[in-house]
N, C-alpha and C. Protein backbone atom coordinates (compact mmCIF):
# COMPACT_ATOMS: atom_id res chain seq x y z
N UNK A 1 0.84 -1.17 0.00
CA UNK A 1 0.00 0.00 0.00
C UNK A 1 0.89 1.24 0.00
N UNK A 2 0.58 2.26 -0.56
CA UNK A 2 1.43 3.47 -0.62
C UNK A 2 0.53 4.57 0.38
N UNK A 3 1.85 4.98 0.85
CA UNK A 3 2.02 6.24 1.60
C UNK A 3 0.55 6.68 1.58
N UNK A 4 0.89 7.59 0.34
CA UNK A 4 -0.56 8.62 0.15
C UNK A 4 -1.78 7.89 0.07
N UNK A 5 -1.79 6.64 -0.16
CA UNK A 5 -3.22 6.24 -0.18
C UNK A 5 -3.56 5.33 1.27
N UNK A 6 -2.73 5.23 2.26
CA UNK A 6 -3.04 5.69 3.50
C UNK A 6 -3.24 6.90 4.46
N UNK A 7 -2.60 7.58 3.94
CA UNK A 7 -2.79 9.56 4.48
C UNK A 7 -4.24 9.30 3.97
N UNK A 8 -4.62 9.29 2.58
CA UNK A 8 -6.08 9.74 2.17
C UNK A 8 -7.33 8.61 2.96
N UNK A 9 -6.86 7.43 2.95
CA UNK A 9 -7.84 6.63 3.99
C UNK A 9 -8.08 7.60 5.71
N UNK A 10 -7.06 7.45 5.66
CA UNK A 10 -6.48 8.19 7.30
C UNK A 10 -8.08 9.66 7.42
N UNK A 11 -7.53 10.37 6.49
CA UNK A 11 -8.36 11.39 6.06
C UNK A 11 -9.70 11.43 6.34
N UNK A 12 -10.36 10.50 5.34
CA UNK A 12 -11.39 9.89 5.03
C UNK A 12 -11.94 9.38 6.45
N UNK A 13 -11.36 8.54 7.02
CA UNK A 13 -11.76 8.13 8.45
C UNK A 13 -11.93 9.08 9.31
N UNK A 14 -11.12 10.19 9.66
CA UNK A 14 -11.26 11.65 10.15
C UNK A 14 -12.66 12.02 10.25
N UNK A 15 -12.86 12.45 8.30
CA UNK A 15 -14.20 13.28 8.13
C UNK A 15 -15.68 12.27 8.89
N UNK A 16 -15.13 11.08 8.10
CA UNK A 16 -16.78 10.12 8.75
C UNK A 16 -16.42 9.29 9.98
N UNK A 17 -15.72 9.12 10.75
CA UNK A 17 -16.33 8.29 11.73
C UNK A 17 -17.45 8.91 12.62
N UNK A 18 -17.41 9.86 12.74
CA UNK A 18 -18.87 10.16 13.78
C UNK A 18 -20.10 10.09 12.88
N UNK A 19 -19.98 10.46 12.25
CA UNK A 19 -21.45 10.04 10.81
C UNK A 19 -21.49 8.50 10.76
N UNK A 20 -20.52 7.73 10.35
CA UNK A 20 -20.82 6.08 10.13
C UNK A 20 -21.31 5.76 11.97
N UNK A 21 -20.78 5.88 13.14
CA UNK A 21 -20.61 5.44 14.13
C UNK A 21 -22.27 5.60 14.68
N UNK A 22 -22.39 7.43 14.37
CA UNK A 22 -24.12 8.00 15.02
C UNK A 22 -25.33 6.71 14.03
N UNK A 23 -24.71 6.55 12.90
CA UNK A 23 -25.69 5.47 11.70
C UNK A 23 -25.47 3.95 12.77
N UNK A 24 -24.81 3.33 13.00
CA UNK A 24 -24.54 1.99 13.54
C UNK A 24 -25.15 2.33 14.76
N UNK A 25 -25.17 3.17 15.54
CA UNK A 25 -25.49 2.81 16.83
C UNK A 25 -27.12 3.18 16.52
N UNK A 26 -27.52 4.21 15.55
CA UNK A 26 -29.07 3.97 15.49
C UNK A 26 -29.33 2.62 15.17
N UNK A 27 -28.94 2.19 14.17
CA UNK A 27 -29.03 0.45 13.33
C UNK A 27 -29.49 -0.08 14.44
N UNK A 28 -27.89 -0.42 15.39
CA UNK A 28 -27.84 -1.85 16.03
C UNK A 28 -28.62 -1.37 17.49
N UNK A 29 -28.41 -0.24 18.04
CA UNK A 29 -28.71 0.37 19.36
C UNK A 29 -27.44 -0.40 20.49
N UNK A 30 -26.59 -0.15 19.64
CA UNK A 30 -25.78 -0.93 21.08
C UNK A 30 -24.46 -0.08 21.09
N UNK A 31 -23.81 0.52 21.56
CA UNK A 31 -22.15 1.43 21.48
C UNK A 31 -21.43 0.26 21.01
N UNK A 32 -21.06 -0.83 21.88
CA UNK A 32 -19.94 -1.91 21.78
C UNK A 32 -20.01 -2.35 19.85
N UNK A 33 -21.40 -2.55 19.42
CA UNK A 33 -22.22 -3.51 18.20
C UNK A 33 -21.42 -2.13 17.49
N UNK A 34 -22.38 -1.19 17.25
CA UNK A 34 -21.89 0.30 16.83
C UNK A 34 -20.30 0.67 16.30
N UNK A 35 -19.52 -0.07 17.23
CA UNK A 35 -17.79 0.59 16.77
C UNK A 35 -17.39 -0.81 16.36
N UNK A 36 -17.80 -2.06 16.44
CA UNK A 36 -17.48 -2.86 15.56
C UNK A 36 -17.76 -2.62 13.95
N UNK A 37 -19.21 -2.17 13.90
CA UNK A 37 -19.45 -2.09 12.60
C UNK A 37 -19.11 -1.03 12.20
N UNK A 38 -18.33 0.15 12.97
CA UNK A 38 -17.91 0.92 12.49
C UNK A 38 -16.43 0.45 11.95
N UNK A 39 -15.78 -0.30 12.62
CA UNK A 39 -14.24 -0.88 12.03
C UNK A 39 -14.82 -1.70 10.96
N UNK A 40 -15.48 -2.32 10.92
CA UNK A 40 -16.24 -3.42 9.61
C UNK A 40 -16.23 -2.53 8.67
N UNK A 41 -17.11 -1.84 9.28
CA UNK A 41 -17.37 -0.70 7.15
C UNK A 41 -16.28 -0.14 7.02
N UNK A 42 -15.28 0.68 7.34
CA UNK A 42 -14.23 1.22 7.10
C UNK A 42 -13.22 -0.32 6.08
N UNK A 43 -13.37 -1.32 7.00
CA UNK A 43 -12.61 -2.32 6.02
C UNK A 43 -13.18 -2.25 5.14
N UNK A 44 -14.71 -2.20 4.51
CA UNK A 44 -15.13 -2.69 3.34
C UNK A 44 -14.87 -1.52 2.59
N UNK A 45 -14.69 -0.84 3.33
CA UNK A 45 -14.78 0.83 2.31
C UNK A 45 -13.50 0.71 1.32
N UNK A 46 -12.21 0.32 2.45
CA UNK A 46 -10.80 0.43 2.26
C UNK A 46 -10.82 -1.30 1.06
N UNK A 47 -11.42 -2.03 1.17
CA UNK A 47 -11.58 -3.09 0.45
C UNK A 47 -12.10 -2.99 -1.28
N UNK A 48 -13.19 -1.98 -0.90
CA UNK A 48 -13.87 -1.62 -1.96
C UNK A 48 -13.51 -0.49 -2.75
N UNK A 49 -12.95 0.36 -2.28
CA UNK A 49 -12.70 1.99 -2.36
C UNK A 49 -12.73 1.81 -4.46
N UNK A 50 -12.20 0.83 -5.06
CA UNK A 50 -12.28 0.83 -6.13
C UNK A 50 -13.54 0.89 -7.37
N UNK A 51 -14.59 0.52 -6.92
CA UNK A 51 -15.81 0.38 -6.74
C UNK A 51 -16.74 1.42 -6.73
N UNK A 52 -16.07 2.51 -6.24
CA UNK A 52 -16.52 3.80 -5.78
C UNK A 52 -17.12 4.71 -6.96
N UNK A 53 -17.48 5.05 -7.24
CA UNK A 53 -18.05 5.78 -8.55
C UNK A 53 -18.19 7.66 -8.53
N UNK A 54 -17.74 8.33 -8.95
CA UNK A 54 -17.55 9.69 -8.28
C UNK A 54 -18.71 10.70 -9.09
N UNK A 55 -19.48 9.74 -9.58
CA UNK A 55 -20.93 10.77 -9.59
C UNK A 55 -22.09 10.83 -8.23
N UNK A 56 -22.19 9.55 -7.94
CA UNK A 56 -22.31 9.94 -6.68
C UNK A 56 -21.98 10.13 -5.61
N UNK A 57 -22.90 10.88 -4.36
CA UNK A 57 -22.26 11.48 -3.63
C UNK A 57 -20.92 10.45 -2.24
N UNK A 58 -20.23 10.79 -1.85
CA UNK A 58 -19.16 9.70 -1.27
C UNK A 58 -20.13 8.84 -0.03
N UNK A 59 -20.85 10.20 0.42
CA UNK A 59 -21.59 9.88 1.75
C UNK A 59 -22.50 8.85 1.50
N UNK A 60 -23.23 9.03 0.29
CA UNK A 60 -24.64 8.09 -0.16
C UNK A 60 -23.92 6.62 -0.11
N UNK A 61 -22.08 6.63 -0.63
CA UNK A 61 -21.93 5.08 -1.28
C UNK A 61 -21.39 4.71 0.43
N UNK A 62 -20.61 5.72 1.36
CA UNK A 62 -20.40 5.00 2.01
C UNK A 62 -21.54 4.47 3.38
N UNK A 63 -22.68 4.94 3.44
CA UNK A 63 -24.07 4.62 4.13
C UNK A 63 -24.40 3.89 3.53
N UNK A 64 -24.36 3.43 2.42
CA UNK A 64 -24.54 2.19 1.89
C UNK A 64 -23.81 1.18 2.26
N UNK A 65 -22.34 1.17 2.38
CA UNK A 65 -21.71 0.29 3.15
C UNK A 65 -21.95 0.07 4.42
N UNK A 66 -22.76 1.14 5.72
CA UNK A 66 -22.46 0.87 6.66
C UNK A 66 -24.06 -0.04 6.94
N UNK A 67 -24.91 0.43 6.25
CA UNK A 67 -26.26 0.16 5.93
C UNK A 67 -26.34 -1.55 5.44
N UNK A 68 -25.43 -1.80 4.63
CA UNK A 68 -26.22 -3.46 4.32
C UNK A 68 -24.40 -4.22 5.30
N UNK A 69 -24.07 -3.34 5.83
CA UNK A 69 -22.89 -4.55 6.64
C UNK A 69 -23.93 -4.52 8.06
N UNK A 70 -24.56 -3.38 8.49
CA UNK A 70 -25.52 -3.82 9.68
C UNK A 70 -26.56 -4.64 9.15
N UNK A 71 -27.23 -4.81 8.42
CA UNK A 71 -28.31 -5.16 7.82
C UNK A 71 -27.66 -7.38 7.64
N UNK A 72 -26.39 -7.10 7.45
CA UNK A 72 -25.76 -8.66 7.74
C UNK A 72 -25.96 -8.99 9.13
N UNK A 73 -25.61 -8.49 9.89
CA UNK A 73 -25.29 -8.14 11.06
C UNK A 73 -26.45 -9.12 11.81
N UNK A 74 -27.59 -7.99 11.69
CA UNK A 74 -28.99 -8.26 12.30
C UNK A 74 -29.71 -9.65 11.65
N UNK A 75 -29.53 -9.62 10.19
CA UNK A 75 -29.86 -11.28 9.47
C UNK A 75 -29.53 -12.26 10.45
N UNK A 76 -28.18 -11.98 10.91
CA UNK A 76 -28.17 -12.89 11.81
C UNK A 76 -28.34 -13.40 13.64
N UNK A 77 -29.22 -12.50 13.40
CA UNK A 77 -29.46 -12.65 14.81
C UNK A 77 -30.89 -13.27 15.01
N UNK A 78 -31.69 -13.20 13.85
CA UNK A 78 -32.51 -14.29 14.28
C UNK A 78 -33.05 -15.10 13.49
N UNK A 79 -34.02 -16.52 13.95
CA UNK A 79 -33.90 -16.98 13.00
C UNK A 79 -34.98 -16.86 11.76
N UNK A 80 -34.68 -17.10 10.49
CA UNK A 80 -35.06 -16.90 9.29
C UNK A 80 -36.78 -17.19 9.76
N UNK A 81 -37.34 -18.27 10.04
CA UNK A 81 -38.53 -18.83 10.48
C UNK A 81 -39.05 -18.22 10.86
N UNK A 82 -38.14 -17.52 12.00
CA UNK A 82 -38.79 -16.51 13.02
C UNK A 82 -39.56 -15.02 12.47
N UNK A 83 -38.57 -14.56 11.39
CA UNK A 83 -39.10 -13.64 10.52
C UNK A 83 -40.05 -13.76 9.72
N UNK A 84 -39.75 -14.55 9.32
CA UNK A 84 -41.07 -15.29 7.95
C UNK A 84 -42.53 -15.59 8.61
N UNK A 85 -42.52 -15.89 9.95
CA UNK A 85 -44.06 -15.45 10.92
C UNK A 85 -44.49 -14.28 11.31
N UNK A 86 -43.54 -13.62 10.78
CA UNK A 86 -44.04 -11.73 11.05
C UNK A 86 -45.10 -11.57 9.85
N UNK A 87 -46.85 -11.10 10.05
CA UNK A 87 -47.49 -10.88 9.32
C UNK A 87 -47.89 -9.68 9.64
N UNK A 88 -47.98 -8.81 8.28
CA UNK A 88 -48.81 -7.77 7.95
C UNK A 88 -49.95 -7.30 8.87
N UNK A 89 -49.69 -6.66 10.26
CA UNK A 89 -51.08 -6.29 10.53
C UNK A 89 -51.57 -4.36 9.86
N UNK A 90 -52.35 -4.29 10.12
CA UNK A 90 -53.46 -2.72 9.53
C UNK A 90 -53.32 -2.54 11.00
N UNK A 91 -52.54 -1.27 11.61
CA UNK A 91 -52.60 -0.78 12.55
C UNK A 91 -53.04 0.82 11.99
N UNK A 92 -54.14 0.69 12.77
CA UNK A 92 -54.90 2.68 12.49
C UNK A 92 -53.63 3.63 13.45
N UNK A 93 -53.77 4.44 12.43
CA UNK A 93 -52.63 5.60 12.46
C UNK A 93 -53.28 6.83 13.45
N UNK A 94 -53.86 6.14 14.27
CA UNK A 94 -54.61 7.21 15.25
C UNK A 94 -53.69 8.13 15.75
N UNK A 95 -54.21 9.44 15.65
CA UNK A 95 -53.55 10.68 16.85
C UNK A 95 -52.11 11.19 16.12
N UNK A 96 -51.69 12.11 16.50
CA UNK A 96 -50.36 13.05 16.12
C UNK A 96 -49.64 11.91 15.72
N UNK A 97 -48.35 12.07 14.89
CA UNK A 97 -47.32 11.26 15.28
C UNK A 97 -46.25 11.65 16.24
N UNK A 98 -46.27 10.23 16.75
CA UNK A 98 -45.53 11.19 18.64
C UNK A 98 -43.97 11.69 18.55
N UNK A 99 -43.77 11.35 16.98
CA UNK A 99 -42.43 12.34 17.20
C UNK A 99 -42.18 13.43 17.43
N UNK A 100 -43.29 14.28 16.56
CA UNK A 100 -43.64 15.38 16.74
C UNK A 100 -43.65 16.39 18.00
N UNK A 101 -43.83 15.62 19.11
CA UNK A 101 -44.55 15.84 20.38
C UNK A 101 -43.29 15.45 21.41
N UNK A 102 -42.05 15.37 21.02
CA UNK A 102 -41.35 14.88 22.21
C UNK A 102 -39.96 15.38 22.00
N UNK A 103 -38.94 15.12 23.42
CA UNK A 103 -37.60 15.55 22.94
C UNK A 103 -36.91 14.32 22.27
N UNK A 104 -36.27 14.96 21.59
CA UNK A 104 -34.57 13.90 21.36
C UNK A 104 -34.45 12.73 22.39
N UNK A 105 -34.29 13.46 23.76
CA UNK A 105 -33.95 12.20 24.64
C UNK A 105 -34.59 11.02 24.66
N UNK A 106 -36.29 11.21 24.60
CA UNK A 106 -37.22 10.67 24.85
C UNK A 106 -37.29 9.42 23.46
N UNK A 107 -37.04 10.33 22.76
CA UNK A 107 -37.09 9.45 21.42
C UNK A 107 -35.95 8.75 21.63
N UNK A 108 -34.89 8.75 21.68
CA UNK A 108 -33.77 8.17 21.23
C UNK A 108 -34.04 6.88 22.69
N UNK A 109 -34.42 7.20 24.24
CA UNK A 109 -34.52 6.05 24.80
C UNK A 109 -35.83 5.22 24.40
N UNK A 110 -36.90 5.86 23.74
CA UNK A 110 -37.87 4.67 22.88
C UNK A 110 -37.02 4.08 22.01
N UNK A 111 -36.56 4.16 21.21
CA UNK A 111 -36.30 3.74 20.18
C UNK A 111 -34.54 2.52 20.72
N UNK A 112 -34.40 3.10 21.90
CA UNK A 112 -33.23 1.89 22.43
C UNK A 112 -34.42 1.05 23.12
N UNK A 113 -35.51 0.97 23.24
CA UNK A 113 -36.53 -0.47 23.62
C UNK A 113 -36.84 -0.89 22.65
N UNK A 114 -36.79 -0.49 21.32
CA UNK A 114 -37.22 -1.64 20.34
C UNK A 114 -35.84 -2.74 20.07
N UNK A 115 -36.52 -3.75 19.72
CA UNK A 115 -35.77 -4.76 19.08
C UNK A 115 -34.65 -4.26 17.94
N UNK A 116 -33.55 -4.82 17.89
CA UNK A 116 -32.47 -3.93 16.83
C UNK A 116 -33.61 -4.61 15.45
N UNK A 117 -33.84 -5.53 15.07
CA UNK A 117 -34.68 -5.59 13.68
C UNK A 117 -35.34 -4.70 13.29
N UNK A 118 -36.80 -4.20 14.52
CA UNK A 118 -37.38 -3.44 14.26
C UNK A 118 -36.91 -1.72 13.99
N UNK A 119 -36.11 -1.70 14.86
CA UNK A 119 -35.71 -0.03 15.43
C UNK A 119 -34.65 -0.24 13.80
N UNK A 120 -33.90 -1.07 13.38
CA UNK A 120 -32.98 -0.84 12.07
C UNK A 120 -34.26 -0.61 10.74
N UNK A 121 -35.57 -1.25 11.04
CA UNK A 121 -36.54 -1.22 9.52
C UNK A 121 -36.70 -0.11 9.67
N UNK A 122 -37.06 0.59 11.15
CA UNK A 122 -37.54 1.81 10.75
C UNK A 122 -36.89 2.96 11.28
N UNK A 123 -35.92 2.68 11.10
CA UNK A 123 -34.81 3.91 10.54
C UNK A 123 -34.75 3.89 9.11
N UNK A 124 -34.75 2.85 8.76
CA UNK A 124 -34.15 2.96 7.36
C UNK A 124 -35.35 3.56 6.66
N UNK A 125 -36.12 3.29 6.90
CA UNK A 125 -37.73 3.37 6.26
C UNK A 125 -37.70 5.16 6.59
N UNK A 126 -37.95 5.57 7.83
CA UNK A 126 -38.38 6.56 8.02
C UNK A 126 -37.40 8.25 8.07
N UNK A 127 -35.73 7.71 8.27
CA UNK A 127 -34.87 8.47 8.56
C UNK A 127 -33.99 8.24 7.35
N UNK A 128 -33.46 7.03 6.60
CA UNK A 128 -33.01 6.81 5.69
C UNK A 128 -33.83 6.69 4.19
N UNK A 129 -34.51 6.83 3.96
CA UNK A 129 -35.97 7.05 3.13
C UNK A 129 -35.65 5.94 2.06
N UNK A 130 -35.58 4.63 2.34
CA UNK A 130 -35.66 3.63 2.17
C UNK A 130 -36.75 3.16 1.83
N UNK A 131 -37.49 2.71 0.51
CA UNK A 131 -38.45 1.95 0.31
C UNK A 131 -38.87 0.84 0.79
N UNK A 132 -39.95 0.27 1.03
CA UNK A 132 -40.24 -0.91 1.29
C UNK A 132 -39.74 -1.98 0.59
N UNK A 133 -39.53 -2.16 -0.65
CA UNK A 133 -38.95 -2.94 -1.50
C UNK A 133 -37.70 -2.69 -1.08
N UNK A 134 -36.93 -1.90 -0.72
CA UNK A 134 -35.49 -1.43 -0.69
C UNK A 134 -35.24 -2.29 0.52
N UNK A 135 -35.77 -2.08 1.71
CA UNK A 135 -35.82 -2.96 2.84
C UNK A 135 -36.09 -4.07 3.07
N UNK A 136 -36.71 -4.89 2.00
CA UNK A 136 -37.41 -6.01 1.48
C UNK A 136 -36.02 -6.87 1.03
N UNK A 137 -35.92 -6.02 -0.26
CA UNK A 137 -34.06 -6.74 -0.93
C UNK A 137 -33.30 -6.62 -0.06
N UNK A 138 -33.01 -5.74 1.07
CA UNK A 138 -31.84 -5.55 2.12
C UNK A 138 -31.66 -6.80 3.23
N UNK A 139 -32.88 -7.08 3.61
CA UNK A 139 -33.01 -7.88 4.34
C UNK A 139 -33.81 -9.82 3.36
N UNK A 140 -33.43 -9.65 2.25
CA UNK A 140 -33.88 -10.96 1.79
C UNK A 140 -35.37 -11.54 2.14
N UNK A 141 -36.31 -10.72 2.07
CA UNK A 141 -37.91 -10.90 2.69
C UNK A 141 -38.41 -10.17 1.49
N UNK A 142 -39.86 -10.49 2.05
CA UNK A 142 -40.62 -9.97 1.43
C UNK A 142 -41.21 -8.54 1.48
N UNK A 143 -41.71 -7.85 0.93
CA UNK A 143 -42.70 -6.18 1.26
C UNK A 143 -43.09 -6.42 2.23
N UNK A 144 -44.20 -7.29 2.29
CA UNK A 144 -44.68 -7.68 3.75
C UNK A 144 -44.28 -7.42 4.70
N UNK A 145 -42.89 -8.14 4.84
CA UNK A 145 -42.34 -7.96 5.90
C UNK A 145 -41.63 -6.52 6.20
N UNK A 146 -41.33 -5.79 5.54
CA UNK A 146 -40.84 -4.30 6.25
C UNK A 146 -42.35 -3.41 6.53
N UNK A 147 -43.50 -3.88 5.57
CA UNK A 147 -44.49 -3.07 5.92
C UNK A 147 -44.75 -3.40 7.45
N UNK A 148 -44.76 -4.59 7.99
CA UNK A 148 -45.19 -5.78 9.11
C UNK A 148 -44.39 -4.81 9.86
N UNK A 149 -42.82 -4.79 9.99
CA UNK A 149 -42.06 -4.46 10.46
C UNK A 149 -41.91 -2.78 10.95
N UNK A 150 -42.28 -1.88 10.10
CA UNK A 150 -42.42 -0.77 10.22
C UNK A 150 -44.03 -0.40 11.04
N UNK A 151 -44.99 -0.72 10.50
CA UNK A 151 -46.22 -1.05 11.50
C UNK A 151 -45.91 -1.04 12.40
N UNK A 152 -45.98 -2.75 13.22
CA UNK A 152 -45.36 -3.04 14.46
C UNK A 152 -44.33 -1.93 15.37
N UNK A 153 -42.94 -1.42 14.61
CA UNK A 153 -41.88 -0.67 15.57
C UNK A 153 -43.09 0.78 15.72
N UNK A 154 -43.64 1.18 14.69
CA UNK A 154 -44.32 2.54 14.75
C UNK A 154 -45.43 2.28 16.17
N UNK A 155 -46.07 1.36 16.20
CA UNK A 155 -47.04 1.34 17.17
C UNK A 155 -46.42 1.25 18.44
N UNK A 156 -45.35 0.23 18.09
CA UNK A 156 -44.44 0.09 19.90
C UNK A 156 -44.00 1.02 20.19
N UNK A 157 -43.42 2.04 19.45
CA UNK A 157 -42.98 3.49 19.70
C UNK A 157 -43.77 4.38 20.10
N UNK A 158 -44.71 4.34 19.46
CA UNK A 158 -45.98 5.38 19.83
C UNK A 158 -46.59 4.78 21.17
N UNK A 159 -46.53 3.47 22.05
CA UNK A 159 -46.58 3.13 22.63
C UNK A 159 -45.97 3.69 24.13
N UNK A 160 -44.77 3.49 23.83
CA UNK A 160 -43.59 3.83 24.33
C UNK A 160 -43.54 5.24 24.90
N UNK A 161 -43.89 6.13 23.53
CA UNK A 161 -43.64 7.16 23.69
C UNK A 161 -44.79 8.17 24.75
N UNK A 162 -45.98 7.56 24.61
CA UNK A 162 -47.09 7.98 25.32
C UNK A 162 -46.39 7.34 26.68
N UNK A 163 -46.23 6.26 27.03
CA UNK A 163 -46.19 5.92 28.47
C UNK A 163 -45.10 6.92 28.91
N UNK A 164 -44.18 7.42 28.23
CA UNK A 164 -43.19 8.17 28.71
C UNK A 164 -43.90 9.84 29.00
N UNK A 165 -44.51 10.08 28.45
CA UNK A 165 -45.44 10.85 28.56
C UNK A 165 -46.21 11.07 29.85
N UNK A 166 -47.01 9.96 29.62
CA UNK A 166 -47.82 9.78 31.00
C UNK A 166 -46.90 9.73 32.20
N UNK A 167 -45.68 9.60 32.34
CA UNK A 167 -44.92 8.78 33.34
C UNK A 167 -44.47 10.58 33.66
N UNK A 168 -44.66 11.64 32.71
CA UNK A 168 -43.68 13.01 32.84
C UNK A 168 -44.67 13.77 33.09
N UNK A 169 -45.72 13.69 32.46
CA UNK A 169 -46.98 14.75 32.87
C UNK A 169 -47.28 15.34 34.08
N UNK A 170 -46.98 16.50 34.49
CA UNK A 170 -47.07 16.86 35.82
C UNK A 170 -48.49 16.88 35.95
N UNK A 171 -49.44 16.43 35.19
CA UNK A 171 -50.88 16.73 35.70
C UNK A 171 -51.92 15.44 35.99
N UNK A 172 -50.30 14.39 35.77
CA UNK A 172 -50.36 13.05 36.57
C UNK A 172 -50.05 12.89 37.76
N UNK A 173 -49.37 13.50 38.02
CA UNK A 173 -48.84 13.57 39.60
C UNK A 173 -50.49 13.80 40.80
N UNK A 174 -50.24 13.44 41.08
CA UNK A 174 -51.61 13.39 42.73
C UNK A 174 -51.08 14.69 43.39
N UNK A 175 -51.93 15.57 43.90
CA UNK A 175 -51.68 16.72 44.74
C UNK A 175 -51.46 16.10 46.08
């Protein structure tokens, strides 16, 4: 390997590790999970770097790397069967959406109670603007299943997010 094309990796690692690292730890929800897959994608980056195409943008190709090396990641954590019984429910979209309605903190500790499957579909879905089909091919399933999947995390969140609510409301408190 030459000099300069370690300075420019070197570089490169500089500008994004807190961008790839803040992406993995939304993914996986874990710090420890998070800086593994942050050393993971950097290998694939430094593996791939050839690959790279300079019409688009660097950021798009390398969230793509950090995006389907978590997306391995989580495949394997459970089993295939187990996924393939996730069905499609019609959950009514009742009331605000509670993102709207809350801080950062609040959100970010809902969203560390979902399951890493769920909390990774719907990031990708809702923060990474990821199609259903897109999440479908990412994860080797069907539509179904990210619609199933995004449903489900949206309701447990909104779940979540109300009890946290109720739990802060000073006009819950008893005089």
């Amino acid at each position: 390997m030459k000099r300069r094309d370690l300075e420019a990796f070197e570089q490169v690692y500089r500008l994004f590790d807190r961008p790839v690292y803040t992406l993995a730890l939304r993914l996986l929800g874990n710090e420890t999970e998070a800086y593994d897959l942050l050393q993971d994608s950097f290998l694939k980056l430094f593996e791939q770097v050839s690959q790279y195409r300079s019409e688009a943008p660097f950021w798009s190709w390398l969230r793509r790397i950090v995006v389907n090396t978590a997306l391995m990641r989580l495949r394997g954590r459970r089993p295939m069967d187990e996924l393939d019984s996730l069905m499609l429910d019609h959950l009514s979209d009742s009331g605000p959406d509670p993102v709207d309605s809350v801080s950062a903190q609040d959100l970010k500790r809902a969203l560390g109670q979902l399951p890493a499957l769920s909390r990774a579909v719907l990031w990708l879905y809702h923060v990474e603007g990821y199609t259903h089909e897109e999440i479908a091919d990412a994860f080797e399933r069907t539509v179904s299943f990210s619609k199933s999947q995004v449903a489900r995390a949206s309701a447990r969140l909104r779940t979540l997010l109300n009890q946290e609510d109720e739990q802060w409301n000073p006009a819950s408190i008893p005089a």
